[in-house]
Protein backbone atom coordinates (compact mmCIF):
# COMPACT_ATOMS: atom_id res chain seq x y z
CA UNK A 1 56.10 157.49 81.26
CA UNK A 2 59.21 159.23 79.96
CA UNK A 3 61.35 157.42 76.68
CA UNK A 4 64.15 157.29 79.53
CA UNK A 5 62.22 155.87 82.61
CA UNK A 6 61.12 152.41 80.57
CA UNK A 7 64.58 152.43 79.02
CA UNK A 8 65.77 152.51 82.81
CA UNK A 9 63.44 149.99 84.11
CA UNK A 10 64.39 148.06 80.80
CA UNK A 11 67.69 147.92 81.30
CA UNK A 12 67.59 146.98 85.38
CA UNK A 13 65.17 144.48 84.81
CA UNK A 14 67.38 142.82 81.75
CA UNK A 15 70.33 143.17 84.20
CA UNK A 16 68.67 141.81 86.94
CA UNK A 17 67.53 139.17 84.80
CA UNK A 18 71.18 138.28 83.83
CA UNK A 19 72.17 138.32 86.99
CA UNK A 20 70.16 135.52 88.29
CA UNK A 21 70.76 133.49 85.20
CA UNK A 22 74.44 134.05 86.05
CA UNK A 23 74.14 132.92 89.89
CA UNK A 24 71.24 130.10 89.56
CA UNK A 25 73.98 128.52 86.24
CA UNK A 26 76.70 128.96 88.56
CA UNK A 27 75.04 127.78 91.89
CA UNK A 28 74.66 124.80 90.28
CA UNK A 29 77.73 124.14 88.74
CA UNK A 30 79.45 124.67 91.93
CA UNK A 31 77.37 122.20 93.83
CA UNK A 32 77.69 119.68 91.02
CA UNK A 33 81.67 120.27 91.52
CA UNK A 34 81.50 119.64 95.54
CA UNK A 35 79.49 116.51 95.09
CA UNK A 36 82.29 115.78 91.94
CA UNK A 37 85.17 116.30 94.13
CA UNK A 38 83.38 114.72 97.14
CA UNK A 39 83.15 111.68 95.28
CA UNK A 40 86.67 111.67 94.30
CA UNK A 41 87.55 111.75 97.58
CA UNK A 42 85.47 108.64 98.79
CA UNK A 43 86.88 106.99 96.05
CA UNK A 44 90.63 107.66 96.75
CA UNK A 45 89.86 106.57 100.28
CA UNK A 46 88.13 103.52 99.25
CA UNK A 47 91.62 102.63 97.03
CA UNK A 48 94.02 102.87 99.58
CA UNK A 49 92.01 100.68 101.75
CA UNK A 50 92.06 97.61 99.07
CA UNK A 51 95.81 98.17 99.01
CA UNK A 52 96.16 98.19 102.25
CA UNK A 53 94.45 95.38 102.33
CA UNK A 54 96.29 93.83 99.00
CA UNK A 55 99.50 93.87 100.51
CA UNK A 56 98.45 91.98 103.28
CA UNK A 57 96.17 89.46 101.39
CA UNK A 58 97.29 85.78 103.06
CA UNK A 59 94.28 83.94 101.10
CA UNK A 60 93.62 83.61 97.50
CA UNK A 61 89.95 83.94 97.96
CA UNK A 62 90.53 87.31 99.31
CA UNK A 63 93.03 88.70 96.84
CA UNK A 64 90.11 87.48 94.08
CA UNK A 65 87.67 90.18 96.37
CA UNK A 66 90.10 92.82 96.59
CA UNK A 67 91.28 92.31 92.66
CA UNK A 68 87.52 92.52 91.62
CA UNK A 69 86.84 95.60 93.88
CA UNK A 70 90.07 97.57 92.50
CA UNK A 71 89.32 96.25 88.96
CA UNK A 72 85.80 97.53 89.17
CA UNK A 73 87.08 101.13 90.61
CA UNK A 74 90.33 101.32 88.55
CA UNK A 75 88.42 100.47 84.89
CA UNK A 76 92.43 98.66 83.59
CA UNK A 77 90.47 98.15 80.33
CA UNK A 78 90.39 102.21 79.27
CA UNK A 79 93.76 102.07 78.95
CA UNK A 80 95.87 99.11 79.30
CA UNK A 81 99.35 101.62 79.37
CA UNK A 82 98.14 103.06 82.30
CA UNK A 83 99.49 102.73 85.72
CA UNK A 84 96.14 101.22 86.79
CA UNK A 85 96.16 98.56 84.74
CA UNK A 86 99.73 96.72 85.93
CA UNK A 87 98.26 97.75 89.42
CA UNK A 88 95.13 95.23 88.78
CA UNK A 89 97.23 92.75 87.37
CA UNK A 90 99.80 92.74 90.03
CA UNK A 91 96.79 92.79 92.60
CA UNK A 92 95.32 89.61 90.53
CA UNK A 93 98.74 88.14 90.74
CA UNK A 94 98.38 87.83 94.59
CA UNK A 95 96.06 85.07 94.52
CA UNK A 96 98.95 82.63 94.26
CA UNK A 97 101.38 82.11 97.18
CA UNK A 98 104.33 82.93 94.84
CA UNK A 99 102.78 86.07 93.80
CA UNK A 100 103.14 87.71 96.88
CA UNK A 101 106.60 89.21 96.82
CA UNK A 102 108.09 91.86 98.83
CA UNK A 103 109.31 92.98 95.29
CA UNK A 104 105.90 93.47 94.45
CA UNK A 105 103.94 94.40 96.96
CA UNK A 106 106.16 97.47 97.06
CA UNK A 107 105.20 98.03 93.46
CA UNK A 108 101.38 97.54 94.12
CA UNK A 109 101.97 100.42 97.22
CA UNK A 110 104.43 102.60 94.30
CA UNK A 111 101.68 102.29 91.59
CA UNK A 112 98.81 102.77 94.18
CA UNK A 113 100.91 105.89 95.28
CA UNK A 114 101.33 107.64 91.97
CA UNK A 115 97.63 106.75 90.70
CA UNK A 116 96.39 108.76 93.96
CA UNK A 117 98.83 111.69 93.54
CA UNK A 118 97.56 112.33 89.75
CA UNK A 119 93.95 112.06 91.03
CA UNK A 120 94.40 114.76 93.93
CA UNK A 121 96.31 117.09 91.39
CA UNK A 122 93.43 116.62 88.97
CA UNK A 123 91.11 117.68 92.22
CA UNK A 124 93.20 120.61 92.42
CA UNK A 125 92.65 121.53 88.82
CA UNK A 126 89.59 120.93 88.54
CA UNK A 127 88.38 123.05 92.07
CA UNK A 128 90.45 126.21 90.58
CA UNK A 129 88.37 126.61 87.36
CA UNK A 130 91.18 127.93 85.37
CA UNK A 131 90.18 125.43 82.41
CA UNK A 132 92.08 127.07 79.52
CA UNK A 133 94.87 125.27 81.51
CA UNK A 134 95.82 121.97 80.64
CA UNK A 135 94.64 119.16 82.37
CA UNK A 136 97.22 117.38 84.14
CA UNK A 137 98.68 114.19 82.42
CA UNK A 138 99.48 111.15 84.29
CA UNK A 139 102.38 109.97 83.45
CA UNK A 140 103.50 106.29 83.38
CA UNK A 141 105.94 105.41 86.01
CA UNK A 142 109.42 105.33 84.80
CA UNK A 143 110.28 101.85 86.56
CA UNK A 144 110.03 98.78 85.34
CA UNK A 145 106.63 96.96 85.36
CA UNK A 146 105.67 93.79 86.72
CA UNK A 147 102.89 91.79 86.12
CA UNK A 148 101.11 88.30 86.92
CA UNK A 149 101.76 87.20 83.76
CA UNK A 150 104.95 85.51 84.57
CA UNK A 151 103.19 83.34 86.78
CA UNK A 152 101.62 80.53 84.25
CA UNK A 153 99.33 79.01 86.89
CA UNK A 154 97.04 82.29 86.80
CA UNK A 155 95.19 81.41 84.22
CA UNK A 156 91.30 80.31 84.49
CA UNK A 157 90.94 76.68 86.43
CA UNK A 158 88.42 74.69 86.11
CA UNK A 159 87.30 74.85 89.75
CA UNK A 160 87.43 78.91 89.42
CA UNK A 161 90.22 78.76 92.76
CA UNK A 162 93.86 79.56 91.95
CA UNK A 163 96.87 77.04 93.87
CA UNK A 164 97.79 78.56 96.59
């Protein structure tokens, strides 16, 4: 065989080789994305059912269920300046009677609101690949917070049940 016929083979064979490196790696990525974003999506759905259900909680026992179900999804603890966590603690506020404000059950639906928008424009980034872009920041919402704390009675009782 000629010097340039097994440089030629050489060289398609290396470039097909490439090639299906390049489309198995990406493949995969891609399908780890969908299943990423399809996630996401479950898990925005799931949210606005608990506050839809939050703000019409009549029964301390099931404002404790819906608190520990957004708790467990929202994670307050990463970072307690977060939208998400006043949103827990005005869900976990809800388990008393006097917690359940029009005042704030607008906030838990404002909160809710803004902590869904940031996720789907995070979607959005993330689905167009351009990554030497910024990721998007969510920023803390502008109005006053509210929280449970004001309401002494919330803390642990004995019997585990808030007053109603």
């Amino acid at each position: 065989m000629s010097e340039t016929l097994l440089a030629g083979l050489l060289g398609g064979g290396l470039a097909a080789l490439i090639t299906l490196a390049g489309v198995l790696i990406t493949g995969r990525w891609r399908s780890a994305e969908e299943n990423v974003i399809k996630q996401r999506a479950e898990w925005r759905d799931a949210v606005r059912s608990l506050i839809a259900q939050a703000v019409n909680v009549d029964t301390a026992e099931d404002a404790r269920r819906i608190w520990a179900e957004l708790a467990l999804r929202m994670n307050p603890e990463d970072d307690p300046g977060k939208d998400d966590a006043e949103l827990v603690s005005l869900v976990k506020a809800l388990e008393e009677k006097r917690g359940r404000t029009p005042e704030r059950r607008a906030r838990i639906v404002h909160l809710a609101a803004r902590i869904l928008k940031h996720d789907w424009t995070r979607v959005k980034w993330e689905a167009q690949g351009w990554f030497w872009e910024e990721e998007p920041e969510q920023e803390r919402s502008l109005e006053p917070a509210i929280d449970g704390r004001d309401l002494p009675s919330l803390q642990h009782h004995p019997t585990g049940d808030a007053p109603t």
